[in-house]
PDB file of N, CA and C in Angstrom:
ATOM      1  N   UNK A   1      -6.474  58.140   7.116  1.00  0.00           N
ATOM      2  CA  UNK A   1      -7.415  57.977   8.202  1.00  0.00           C
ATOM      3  C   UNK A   1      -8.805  58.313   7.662  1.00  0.00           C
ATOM      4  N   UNK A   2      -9.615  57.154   7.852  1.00  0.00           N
ATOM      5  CA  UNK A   2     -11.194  57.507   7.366  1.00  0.00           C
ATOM      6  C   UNK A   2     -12.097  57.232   8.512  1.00  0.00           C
ATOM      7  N   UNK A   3     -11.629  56.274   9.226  1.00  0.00           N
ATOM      8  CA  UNK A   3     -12.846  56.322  10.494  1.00  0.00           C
ATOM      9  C   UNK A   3     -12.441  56.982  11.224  1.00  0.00           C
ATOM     10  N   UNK A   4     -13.171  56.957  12.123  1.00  0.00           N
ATOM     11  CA  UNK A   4     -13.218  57.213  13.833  1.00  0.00           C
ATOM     12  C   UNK A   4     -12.224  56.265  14.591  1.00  0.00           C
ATOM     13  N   UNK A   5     -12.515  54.726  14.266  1.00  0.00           N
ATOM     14  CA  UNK A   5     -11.619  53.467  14.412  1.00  0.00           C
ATOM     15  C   UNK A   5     -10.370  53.674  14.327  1.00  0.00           C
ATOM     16  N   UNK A   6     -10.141  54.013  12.979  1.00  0.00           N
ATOM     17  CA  UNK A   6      -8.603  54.364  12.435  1.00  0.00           C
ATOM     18  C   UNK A   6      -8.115  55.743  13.298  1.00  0.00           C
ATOM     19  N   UNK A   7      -8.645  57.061  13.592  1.00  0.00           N
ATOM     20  CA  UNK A   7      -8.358  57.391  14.637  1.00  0.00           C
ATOM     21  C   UNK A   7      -7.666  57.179  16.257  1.00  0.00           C
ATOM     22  N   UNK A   8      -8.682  56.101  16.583  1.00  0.00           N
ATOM     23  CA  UNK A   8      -8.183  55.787  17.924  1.00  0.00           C
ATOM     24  C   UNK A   8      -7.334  54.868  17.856  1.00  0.00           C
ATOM     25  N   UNK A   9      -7.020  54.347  16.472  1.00  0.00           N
ATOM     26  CA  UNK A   9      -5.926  53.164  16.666  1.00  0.00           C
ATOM     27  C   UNK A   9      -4.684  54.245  16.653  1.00  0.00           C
ATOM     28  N   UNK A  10      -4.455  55.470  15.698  1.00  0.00           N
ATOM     29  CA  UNK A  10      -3.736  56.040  15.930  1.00  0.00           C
ATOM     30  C   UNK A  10      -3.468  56.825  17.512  1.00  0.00           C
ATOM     31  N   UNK A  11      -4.005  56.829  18.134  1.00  0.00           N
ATOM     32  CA  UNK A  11      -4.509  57.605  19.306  1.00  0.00           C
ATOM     33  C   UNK A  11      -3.456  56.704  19.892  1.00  0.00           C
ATOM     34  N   UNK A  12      -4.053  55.349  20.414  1.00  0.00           N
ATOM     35  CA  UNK A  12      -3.499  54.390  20.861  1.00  0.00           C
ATOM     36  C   UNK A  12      -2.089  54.315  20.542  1.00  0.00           C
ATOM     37  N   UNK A  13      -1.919  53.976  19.498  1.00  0.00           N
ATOM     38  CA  UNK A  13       0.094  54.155  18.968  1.00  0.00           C
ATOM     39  C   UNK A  13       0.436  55.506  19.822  1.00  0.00           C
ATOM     40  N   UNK A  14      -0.023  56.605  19.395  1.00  0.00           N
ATOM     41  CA  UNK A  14       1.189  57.747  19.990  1.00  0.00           C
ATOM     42  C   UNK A  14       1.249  57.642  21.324  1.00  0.00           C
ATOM     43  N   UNK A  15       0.037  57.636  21.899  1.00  0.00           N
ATOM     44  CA  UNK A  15       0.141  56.950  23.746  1.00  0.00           C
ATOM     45  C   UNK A  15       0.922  56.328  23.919  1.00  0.00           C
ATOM     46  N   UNK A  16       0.882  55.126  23.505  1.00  0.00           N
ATOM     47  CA  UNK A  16       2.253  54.014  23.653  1.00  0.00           C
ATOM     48  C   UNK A  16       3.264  54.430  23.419  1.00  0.00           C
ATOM     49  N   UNK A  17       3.157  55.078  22.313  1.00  0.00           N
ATOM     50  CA  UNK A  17       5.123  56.043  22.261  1.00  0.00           C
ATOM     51  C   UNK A  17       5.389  57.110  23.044  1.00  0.00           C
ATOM     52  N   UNK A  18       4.839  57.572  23.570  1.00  0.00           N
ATOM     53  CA  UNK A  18       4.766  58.913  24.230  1.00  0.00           C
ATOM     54  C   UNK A  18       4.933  58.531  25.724  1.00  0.00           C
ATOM     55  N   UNK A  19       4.722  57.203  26.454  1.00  0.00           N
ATOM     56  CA  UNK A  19       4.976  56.523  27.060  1.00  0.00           C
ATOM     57  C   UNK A  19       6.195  55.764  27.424  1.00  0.00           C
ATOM     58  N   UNK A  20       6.536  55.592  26.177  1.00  0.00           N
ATOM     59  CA  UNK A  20       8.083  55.233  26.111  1.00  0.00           C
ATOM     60  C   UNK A  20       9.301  56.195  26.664  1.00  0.00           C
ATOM     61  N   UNK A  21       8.827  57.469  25.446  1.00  0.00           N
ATOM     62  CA  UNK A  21       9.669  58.546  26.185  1.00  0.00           C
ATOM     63  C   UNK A  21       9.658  58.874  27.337  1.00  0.00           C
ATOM     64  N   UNK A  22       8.648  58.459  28.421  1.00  0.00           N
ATOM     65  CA  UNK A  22       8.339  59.465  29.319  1.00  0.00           C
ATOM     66  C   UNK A  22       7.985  59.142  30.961  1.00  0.00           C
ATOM     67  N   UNK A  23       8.201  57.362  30.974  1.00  0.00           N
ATOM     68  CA  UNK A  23       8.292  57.007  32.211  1.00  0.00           C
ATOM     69  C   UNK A  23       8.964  55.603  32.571  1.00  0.00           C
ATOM     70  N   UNK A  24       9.194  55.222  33.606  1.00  0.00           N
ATOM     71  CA  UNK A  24       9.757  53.784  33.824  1.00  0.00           C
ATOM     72  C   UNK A  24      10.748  53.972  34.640  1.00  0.00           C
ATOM     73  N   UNK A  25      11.366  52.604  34.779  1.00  0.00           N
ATOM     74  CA  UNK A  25      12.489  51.963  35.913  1.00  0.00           C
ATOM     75  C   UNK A  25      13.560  52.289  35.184  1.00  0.00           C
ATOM     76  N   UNK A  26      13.574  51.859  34.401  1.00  0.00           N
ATOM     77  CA  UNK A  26      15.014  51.619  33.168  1.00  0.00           C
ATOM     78  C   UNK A  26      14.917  53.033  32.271  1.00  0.00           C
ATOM     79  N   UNK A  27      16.198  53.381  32.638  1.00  0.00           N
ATOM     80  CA  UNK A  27      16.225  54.626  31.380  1.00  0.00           C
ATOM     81  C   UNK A  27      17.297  54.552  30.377  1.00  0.00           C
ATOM     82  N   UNK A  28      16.868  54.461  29.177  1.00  0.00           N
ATOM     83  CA  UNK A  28      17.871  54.571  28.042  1.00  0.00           C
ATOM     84  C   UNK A  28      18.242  55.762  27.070  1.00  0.00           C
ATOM     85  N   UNK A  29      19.506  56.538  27.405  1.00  0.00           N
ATOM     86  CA  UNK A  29      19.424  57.580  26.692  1.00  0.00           C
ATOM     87  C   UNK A  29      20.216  57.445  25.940  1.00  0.00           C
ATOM     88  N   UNK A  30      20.138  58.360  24.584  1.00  0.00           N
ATOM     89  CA  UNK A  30      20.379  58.420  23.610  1.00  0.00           C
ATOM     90  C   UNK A  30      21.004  59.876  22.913  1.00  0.00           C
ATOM     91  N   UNK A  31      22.250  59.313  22.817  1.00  0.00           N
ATOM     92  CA  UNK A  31      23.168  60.620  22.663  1.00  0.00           C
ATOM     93  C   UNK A  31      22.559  61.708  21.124  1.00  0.00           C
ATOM     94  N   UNK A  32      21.979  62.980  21.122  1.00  0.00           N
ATOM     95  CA  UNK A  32      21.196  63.290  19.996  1.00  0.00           C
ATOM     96  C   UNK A  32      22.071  64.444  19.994  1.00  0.00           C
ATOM     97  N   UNK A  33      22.926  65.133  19.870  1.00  0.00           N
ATOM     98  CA  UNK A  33      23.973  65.997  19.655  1.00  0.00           C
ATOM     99  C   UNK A  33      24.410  66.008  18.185  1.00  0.00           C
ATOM    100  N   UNK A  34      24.492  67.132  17.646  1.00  0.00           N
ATOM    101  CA  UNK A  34      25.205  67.102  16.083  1.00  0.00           C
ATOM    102  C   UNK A  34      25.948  66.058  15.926  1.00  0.00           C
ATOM    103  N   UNK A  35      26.930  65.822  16.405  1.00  0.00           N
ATOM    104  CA  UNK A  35      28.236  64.912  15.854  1.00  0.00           C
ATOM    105  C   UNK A  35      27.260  62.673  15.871  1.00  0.00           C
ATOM    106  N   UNK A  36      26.216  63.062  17.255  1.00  0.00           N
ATOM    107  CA  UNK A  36      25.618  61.857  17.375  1.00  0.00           C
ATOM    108  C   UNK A  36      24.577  61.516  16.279  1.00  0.00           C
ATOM    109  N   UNK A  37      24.233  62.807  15.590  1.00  0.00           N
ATOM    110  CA  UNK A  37      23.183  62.650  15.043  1.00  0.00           C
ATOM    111  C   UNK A  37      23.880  62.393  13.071  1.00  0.00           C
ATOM    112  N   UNK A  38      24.676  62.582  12.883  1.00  0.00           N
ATOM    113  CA  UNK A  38      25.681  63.039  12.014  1.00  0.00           C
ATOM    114  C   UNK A  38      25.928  61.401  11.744  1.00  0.00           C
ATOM    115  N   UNK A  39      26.643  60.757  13.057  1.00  0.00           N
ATOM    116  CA  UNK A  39      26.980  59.251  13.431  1.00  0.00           C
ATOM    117  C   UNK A  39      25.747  58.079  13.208  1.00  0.00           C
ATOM    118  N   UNK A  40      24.707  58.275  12.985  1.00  0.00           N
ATOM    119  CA  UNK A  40      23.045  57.504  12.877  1.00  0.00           C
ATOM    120  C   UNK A  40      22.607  57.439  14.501  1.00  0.00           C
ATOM    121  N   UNK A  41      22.535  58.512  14.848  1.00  0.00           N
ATOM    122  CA  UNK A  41      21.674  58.284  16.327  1.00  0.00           C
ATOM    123  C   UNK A  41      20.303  58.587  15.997  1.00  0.00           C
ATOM    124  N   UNK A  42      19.309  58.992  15.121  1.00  0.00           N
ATOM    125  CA  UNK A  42      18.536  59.016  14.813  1.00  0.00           C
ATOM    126  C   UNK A  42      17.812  57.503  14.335  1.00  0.00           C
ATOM    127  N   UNK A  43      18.300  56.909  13.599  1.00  0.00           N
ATOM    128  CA  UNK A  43      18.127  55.503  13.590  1.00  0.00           C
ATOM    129  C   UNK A  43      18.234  54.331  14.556  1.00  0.00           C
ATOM    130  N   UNK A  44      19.488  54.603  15.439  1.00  0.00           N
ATOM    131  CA  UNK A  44      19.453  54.129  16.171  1.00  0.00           C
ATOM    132  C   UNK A  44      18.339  54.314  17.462  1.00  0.00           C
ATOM    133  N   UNK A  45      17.608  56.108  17.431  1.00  0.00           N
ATOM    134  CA  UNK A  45      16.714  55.954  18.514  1.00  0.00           C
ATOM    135  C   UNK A  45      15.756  54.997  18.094  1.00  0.00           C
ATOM    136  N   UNK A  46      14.856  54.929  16.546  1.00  0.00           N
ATOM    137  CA  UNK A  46      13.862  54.568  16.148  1.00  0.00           C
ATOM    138  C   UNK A  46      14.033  52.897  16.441  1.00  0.00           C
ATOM    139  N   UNK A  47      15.225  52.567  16.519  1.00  0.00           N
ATOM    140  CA  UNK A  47      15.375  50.932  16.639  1.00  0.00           C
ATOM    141  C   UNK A  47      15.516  50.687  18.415  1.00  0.00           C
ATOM    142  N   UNK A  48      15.417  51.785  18.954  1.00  0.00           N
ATOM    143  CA  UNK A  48      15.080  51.492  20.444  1.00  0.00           C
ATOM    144  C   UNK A  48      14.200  51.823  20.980  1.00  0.00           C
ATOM    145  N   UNK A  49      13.562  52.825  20.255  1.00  0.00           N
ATOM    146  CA  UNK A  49      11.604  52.582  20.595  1.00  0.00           C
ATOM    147  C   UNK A  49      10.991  51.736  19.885  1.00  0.00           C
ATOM    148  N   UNK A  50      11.187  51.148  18.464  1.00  0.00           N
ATOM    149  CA  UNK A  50      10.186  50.162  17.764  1.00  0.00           C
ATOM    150  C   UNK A  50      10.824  48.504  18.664  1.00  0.00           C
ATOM    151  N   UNK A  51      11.899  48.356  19.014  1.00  0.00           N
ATOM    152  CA  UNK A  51      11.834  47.270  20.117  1.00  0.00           C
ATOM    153  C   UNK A  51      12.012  47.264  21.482  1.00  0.00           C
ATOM    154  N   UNK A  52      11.574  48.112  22.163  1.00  0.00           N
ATOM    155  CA  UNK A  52      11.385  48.143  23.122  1.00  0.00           C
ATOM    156  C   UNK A  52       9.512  48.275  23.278  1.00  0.00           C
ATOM    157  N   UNK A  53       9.386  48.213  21.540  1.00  0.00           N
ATOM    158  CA  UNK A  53       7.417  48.387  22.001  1.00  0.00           C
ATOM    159  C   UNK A  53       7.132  46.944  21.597  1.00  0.00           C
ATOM    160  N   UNK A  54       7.893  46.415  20.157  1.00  0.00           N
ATOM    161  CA  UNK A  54       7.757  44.957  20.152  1.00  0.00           C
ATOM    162  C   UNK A  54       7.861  44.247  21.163  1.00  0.00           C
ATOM    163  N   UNK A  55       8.451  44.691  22.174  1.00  0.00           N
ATOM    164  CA  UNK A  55       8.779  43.577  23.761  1.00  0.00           C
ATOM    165  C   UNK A  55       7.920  43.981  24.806  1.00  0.00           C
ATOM    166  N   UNK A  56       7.017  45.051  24.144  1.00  0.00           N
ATOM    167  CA  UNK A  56       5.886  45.503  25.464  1.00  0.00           C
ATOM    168  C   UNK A  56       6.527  45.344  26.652  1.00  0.00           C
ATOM    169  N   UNK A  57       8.157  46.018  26.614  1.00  0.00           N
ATOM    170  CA  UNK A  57       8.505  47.114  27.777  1.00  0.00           C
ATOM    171  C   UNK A  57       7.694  48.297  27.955  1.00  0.00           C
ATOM    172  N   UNK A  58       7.055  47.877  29.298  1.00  0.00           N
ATOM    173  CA  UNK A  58       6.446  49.514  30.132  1.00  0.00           C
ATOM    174  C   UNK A  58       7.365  49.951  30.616  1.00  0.00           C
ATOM    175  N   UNK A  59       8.619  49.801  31.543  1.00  0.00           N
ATOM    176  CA  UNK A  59       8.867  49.997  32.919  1.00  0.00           C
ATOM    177  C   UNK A  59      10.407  50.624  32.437  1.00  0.00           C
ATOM    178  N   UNK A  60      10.454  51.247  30.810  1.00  0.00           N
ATOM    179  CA  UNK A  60      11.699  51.980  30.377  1.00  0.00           C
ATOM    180  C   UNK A  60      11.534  53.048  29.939  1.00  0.00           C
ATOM    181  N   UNK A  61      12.239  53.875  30.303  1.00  0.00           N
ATOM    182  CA  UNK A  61      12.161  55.888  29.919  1.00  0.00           C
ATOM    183  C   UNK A  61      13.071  55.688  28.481  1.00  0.00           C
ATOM    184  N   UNK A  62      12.902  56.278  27.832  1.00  0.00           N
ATOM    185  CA  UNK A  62      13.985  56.776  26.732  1.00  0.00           C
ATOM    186  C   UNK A  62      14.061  58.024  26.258  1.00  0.00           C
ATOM    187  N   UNK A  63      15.043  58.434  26.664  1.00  0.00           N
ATOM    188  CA  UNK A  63      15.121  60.034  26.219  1.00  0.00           C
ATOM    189  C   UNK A  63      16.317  60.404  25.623  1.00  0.00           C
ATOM    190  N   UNK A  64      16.864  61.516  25.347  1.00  0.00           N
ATOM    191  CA  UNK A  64      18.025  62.113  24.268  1.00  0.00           C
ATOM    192  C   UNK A  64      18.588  62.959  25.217  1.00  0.00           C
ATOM    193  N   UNK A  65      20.242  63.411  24.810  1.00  0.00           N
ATOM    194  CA  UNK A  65      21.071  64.223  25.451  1.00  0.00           C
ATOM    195  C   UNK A  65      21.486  64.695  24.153  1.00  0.00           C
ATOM    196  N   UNK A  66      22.180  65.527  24.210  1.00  0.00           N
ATOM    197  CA  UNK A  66      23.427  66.298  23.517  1.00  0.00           C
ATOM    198  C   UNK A  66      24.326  65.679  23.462  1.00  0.00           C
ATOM    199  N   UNK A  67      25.576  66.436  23.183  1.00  0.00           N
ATOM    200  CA  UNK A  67      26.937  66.050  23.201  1.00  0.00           C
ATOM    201  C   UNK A  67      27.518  65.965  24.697  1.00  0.00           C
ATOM    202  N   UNK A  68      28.775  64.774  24.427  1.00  0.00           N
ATOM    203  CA  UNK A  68      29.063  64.730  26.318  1.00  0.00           C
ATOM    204  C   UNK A  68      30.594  64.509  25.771  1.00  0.00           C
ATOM    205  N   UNK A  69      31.372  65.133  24.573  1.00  0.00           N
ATOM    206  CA  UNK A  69      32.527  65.083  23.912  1.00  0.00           C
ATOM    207  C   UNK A  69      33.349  63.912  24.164  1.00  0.00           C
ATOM    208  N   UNK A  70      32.498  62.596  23.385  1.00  0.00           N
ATOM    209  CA  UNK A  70      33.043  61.654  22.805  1.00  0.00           C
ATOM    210  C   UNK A  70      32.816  61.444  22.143  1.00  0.00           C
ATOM    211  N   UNK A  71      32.596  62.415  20.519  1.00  0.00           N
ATOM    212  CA  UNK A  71      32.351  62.426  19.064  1.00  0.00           C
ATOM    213  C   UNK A  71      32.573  61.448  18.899  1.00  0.00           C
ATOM    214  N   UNK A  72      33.907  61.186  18.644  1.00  0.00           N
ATOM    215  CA  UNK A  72      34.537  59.976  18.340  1.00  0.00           C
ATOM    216  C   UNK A  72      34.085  58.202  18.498  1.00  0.00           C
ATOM    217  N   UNK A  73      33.370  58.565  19.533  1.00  0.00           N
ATOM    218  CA  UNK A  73      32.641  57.106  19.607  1.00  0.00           C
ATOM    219  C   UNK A  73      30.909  57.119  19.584  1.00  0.00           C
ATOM    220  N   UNK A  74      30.907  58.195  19.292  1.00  0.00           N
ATOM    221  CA  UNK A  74      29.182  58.274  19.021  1.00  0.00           C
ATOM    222  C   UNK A  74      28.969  56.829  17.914  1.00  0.00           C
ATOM    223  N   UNK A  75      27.372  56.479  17.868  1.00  0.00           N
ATOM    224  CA  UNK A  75      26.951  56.855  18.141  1.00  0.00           C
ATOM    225  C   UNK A  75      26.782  56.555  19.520  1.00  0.00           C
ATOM    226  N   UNK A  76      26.021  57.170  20.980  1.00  0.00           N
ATOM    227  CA  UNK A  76      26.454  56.851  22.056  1.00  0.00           C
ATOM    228  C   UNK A  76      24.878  56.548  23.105  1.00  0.00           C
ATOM    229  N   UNK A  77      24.702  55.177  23.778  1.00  0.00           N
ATOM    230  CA  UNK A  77      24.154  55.122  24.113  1.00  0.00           C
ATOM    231  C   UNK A  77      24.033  54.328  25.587  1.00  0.00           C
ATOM    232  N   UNK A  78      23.294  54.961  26.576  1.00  0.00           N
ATOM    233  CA  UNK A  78      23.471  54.542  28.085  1.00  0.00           C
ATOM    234  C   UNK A  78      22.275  53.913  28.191  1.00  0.00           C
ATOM    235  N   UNK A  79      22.473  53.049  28.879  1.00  0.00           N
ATOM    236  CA  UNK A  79      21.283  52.340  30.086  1.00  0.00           C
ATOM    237  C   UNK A  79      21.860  52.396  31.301  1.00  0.00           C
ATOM    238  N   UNK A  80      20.589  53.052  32.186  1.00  0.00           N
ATOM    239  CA  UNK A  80      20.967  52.706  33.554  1.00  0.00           C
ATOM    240  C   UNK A  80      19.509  52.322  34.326  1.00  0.00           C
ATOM    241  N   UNK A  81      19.932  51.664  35.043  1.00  0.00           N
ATOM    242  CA  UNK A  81      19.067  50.455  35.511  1.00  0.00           C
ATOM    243  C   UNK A  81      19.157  50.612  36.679  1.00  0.00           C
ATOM    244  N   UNK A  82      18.164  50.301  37.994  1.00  0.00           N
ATOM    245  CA  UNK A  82      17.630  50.775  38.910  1.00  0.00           C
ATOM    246  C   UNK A  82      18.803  50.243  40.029  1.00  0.00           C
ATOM    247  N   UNK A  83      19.455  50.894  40.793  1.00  0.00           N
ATOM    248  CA  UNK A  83      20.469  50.630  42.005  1.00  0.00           C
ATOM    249  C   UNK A  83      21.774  50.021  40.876  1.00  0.00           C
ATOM    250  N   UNK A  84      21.808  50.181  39.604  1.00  0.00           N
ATOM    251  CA  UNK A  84      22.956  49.430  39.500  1.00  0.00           C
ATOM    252  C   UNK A  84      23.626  50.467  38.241  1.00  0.00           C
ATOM    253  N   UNK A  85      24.879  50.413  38.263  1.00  0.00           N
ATOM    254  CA  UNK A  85      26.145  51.583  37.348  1.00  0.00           C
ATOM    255  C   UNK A  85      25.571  51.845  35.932  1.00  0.00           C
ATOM    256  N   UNK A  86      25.743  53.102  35.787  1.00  0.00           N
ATOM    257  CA  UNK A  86      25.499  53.947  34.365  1.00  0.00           C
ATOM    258  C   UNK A  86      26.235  52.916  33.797  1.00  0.00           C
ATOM    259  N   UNK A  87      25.634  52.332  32.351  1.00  0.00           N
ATOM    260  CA  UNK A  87      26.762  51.892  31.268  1.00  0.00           C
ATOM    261  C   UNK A  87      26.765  52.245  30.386  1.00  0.00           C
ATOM    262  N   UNK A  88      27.510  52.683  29.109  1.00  0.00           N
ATOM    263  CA  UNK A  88      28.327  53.611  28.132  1.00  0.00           C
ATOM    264  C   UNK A  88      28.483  52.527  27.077  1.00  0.00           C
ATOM    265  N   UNK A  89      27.346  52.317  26.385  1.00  0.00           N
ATOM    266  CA  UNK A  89      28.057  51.421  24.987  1.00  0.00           C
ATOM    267  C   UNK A  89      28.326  52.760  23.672  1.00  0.00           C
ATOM    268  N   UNK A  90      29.185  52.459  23.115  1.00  0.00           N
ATOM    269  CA  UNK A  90      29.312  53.440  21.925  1.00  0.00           C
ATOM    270  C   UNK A  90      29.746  52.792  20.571  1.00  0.00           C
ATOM    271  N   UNK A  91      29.730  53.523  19.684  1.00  0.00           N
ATOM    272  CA  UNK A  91      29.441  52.723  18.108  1.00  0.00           C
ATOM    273  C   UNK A  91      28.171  52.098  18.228  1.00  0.00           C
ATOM    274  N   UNK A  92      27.516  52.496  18.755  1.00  0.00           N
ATOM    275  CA  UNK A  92      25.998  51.216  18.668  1.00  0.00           C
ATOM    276  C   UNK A  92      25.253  51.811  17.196  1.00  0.00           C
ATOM    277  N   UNK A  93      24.935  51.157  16.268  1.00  0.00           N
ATOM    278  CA  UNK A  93      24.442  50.577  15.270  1.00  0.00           C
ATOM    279  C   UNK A  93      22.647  50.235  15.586  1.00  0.00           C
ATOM    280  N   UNK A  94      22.001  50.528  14.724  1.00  0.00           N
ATOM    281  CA  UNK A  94      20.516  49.879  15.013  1.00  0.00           C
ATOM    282  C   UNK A  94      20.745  48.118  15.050  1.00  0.00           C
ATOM    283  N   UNK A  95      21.335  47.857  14.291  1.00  0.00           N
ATOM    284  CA  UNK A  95      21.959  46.332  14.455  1.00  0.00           C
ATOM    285  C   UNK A  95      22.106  46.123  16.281  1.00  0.00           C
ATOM    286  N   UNK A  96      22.797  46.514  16.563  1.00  0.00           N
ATOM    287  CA  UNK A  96      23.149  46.278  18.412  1.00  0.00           C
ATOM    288  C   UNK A  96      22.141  46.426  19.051  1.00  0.00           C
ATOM    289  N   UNK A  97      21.050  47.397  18.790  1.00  0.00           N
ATOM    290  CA  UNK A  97      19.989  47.078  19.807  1.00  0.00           C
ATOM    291  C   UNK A  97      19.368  46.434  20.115  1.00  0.00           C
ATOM    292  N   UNK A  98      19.103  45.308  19.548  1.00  0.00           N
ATOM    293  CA  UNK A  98      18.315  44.341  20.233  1.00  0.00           C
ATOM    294  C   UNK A  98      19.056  43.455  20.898  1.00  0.00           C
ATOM    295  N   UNK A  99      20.173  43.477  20.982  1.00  0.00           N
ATOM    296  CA  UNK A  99      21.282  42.730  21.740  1.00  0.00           C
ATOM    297  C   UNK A  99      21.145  43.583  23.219  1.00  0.00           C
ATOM    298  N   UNK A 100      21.907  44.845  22.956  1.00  0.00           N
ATOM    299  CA  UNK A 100      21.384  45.575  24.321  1.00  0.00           C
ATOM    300  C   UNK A 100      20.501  45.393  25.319  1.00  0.00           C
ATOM    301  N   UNK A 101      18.909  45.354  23.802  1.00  0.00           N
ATOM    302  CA  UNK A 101      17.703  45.667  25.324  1.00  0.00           C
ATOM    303  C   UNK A 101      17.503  44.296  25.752  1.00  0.00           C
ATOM    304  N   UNK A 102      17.915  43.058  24.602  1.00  0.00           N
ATOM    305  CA  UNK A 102      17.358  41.356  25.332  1.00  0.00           C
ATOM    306  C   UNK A 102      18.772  41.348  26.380  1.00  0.00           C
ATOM    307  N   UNK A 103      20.138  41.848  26.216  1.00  0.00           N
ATOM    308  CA  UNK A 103      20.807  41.531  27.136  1.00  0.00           C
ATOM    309  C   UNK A 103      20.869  42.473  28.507  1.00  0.00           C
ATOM    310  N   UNK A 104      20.889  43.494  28.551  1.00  0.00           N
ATOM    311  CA  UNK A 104      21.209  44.294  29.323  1.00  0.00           C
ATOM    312  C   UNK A 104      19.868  44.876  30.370  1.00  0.00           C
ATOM    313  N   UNK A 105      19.071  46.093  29.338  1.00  0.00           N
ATOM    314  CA  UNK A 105      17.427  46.057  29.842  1.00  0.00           C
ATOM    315  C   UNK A 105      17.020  44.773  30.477  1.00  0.00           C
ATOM    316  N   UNK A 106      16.667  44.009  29.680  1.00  0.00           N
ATOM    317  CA  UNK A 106      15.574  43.006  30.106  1.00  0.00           C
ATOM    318  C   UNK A 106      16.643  41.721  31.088  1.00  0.00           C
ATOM    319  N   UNK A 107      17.895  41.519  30.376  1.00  0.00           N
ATOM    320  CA  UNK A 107      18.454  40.412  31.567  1.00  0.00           C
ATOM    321  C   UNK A 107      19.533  41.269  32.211  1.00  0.00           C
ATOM    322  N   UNK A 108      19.854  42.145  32.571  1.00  0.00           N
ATOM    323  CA  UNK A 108      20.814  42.727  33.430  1.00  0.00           C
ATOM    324  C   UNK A 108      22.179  42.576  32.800  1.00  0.00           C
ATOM    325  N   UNK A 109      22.335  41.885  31.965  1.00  0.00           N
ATOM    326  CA  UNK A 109      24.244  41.283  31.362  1.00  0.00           C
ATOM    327  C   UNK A 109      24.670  42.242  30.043  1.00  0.00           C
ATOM    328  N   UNK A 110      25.428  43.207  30.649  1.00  0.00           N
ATOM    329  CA  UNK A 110      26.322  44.046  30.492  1.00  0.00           C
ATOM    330  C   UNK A 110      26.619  43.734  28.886  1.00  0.00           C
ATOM    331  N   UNK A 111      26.681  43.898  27.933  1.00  0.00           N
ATOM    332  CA  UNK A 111      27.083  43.788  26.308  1.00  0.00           C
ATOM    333  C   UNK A 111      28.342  44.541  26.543  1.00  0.00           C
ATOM    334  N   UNK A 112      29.446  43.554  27.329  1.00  0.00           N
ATOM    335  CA  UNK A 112      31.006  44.019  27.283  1.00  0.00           C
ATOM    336  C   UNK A 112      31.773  44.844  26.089  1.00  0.00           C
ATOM    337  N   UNK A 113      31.380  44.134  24.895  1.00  0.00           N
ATOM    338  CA  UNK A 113      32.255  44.673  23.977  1.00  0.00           C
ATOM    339  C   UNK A 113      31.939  45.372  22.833  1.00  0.00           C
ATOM    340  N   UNK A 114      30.409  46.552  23.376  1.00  0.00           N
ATOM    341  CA  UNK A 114      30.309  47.576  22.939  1.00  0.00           C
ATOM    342  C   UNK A 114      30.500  48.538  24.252  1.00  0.00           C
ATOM    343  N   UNK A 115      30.911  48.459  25.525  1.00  0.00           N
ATOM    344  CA  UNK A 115      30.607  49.299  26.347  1.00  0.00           C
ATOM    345  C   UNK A 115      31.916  50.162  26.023  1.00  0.00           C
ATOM    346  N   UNK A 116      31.378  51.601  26.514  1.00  0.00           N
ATOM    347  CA  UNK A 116      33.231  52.776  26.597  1.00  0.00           C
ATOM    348  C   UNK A 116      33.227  52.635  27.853  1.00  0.00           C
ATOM    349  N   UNK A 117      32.047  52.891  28.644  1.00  0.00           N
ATOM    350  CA  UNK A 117      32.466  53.427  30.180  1.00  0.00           C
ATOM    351  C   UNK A 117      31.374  53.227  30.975  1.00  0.00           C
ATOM    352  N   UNK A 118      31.450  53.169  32.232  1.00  0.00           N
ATOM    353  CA  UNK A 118      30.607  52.768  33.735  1.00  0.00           C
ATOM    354  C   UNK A 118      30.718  53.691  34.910  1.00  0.00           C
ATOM    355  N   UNK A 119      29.501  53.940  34.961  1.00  0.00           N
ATOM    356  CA  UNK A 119      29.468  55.043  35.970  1.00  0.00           C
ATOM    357  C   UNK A 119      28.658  54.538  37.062  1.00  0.00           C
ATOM    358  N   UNK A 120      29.691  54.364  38.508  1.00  0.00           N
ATOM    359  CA  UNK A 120      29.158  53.784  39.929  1.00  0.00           C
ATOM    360  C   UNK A 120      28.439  55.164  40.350  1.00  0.00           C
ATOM    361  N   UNK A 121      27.271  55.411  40.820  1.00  0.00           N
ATOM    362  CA  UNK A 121      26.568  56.850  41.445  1.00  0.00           C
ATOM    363  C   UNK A 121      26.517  56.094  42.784  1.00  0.00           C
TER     364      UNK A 121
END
């Protein structure tokens, strides 16, 4: 960083990410627990904030949990979407996310055959 310019462009980026984490319709969490993190949930978060900013989604939260003891299928990641059931994909891969957020986030259609589980509230 040498300008002032280069400053606020950085300024600008962390806003936008900091944004991501921290408000919207759509929330996507992201299982961050030893065993998840162990599994590539760390990679996998970075591939669901760098496309969810490539798609200039505003209107999605993304945040982290712990463990919810399904090691076994970490790494583990939910979307839940406004009036409609928690969904549970697991094994998700940075590979799968952009399948997720173009299918699920952005068009509502469920990615069947990574989901574990569905939760009606």
């Amino acid at each position: 960083m040498k300008t002032v310019e280069d400053l606020k462009r950085m300024r600008e980026q962390l806003q936008s990410q900091n944004r991501l984490r921290h408000s919207g319709g759509t929330e996507i969490i992201v299982g961050m627990g030893t065993c998840g993190i162990a599994a590539g949930a760390r990679a996998v978060m970075s591939a669901v904030l760098e496309e969810i900013a490539k798609r200039k989604l505003e209107d999605v939260k993304v945040c982290q949990t712990g463990c919810i003891g399904m090691c076994e299928r970490e790494v583990l990641l939910d979307v839940v979407r406004p009036n409609e059931p928690r969904v549970t994909y697991g094994r998700v891969t940075p590979a799968d996310v952009s399948k997720i957020i173009a299918e699920h986030v952005v068009n509502g259609r469920i990615v069947e055959e990574l989901v574990v589980g569905k939760i009606v509230e």
